[in-house]
Protein backbone atom coordinates (compact mmCIF):
# COMPACT_ATOMS: atom_id res chain seq x y z
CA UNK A 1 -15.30 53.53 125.50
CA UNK A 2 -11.46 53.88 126.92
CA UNK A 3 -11.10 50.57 129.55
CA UNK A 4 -9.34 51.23 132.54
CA UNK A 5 -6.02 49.43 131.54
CA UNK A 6 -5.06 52.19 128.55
CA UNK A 7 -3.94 55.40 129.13
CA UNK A 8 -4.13 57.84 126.93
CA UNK A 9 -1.69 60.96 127.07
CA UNK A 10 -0.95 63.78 124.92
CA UNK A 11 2.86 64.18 123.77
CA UNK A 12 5.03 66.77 121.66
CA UNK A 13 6.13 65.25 118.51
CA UNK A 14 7.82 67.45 115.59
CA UNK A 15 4.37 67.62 113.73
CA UNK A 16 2.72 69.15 117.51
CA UNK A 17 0.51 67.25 119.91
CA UNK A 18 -1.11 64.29 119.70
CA UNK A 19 -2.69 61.86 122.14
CA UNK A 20 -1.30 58.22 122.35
CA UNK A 21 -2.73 55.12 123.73
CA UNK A 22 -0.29 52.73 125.96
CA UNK A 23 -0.48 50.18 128.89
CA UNK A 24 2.17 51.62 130.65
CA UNK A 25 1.66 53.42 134.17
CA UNK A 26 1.77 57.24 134.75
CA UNK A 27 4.63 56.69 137.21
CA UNK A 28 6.54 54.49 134.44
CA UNK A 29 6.02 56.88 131.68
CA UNK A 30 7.14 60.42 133.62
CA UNK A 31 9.95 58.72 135.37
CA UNK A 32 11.03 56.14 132.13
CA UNK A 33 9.68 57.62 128.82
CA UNK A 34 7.60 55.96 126.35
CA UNK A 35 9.51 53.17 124.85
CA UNK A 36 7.83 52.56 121.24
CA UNK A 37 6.97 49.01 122.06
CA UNK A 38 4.76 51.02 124.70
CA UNK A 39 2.77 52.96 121.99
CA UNK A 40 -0.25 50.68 121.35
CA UNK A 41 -1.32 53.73 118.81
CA UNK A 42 -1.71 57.08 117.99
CA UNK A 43 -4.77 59.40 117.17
CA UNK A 44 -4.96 61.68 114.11
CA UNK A 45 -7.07 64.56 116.16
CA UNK A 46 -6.81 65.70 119.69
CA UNK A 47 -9.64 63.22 121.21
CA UNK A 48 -11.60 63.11 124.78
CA UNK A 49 -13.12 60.14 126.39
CA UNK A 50 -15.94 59.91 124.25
CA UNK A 51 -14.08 60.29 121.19
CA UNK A 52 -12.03 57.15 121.30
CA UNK A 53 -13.35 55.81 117.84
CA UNK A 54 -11.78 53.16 115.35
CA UNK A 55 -11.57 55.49 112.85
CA UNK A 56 -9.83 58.09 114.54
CA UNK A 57 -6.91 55.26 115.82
CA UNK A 58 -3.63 54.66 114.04
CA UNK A 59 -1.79 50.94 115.61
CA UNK A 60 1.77 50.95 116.35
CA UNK A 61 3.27 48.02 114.73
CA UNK A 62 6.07 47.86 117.37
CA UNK A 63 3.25 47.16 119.87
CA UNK A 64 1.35 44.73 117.73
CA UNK A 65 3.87 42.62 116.81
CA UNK A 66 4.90 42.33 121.10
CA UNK A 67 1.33 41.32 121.45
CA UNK A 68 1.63 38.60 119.05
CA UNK A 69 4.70 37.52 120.49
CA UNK A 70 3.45 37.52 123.83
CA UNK A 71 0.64 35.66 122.81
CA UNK A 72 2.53 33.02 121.15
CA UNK A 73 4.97 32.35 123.88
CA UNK A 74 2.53 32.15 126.81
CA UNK A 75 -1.12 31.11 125.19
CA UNK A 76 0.24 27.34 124.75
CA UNK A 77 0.88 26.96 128.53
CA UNK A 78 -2.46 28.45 130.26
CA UNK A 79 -5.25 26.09 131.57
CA UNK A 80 -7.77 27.05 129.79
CA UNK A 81 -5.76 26.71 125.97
CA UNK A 82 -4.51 23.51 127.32
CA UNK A 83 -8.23 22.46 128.27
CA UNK A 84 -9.44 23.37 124.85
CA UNK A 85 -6.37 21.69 123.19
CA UNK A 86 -7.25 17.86 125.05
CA UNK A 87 -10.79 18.56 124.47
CA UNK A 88 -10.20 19.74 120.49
CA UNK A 89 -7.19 16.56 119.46
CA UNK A 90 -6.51 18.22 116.15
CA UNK A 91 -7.80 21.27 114.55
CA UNK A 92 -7.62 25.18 115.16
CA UNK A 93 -7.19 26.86 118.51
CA UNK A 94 -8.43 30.31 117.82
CA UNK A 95 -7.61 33.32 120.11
CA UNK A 96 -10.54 35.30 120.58
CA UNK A 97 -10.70 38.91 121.63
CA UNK A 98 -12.52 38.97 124.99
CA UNK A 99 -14.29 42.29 124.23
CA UNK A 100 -16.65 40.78 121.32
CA UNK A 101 -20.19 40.27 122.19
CA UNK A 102 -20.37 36.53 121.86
CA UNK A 103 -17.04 34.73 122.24
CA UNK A 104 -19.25 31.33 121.51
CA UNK A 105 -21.23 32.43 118.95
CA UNK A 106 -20.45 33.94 115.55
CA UNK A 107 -17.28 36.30 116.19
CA UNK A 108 -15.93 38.99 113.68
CA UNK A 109 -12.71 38.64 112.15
CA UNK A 110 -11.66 41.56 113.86
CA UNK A 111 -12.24 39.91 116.98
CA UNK A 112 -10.20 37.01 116.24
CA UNK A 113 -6.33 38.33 117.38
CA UNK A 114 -4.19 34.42 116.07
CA UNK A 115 -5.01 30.51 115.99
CA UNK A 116 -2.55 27.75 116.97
CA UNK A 117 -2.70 24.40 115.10
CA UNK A 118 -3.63 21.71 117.45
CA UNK A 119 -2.60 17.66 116.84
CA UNK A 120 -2.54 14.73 118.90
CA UNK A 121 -4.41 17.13 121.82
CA UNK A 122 -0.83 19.12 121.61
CA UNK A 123 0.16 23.03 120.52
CA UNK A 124 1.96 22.34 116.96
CA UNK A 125 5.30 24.16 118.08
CA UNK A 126 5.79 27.35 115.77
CA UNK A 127 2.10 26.99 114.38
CA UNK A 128 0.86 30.59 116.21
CA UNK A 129 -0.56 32.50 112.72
CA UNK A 130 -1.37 36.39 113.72
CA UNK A 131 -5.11 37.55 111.69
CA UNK A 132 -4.16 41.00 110.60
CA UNK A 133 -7.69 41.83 110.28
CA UNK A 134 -7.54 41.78 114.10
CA UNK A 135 -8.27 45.51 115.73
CA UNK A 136 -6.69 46.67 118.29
CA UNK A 137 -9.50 49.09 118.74
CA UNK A 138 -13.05 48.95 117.43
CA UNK A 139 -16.80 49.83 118.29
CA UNK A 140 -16.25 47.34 121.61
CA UNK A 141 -13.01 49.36 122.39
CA UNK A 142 -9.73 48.64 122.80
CA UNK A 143 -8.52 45.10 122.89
CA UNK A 144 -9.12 42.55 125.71
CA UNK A 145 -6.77 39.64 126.28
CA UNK A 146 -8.36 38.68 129.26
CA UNK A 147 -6.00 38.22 132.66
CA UNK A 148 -3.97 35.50 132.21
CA UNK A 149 -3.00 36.69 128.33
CA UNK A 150 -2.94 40.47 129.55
CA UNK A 151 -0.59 39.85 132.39
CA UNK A 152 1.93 38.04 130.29
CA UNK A 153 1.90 41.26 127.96
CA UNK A 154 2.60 43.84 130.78
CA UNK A 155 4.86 41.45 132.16
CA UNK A 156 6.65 41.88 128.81
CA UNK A 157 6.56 45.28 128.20
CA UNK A 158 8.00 46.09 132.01
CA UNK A 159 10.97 43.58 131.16
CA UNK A 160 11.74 45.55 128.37
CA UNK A 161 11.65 48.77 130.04
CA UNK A 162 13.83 46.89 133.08
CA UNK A 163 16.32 45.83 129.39
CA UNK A 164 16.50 49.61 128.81
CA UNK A 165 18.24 50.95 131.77
């Protein structure tokens, strides 16, 4: 179930190992560190590839709420929001996790990551709302912003680490 994109490695911590889940590169993370924005989540037991389960997965809030932001900076400005925005005129934009079965059919709540309030065929500014029923991992795996969306995350992430220096 892991997806290419997340690594997962196994740090010390005062209470002994664990295994944490992040975007960032091998090369980043031995050369940088871990910054906690980097931390998507932690596991409560030791776990190997086919033991990535939900209920096994703790979220970092640091890393949620940088997902959310990135989200609700950059969704608003990519072609295919802006399509759906002309095509919609007023109403809900939802942000739909790219991992769940049927993005057009009937989608889970914890599939559905934010909306944006739409009027006049225009993002409301300020009108991003977060669903905290969202997962960041579930059955499907771990979350799936699709390129454009995941891009604008890593691209995030490595500024902060570039902030850090």
């Amino acid at each position: 179930m892991k997806q290419d994109f997340v690594k997962i490695y196994t740090i010390r911590t005062a209470e002994g190992f664990k295994n944490i889940a992040s975007l960032v590169s091998q090369e980043v993370a031995f050369e940088k560190g871990l910054l906690p924005e980097s931390i998507i989540g932690y596991f409560v037991n030791q776990v190997f590839n086919e033991e990535i389960i939900p209920d096994n997965f703790i979220r970092n809030s640091l890393f949620v709420d940088l997902l959310h932001k990135s989200i609700k900076e950059f969704a608003p400005q990519t072609k295919s929001f802006l399509n759906t925005a002309r095509k919609l005129k007023n109403g809900s934009v939802y942000v739909i996790d790219q991992r769940t079965p049927d993005p057009n059919g009937a989608v889970p709540s914890e599939d559905i990551i934010g909306a944006f309030e739409i009027k006049n065929s225009e993002f409301i500014k300020d009108s991003y709302t977060r669903n905290n029923n969202h997962k960041i991992l579930s059955q499907n795996g771990f979350f799936n912003l699709g390129n454009e969306l995941f891009e604008y995350l890593l691209n995030m992430l490595y500024r902060l680490y570039d902030a850090s220096k």
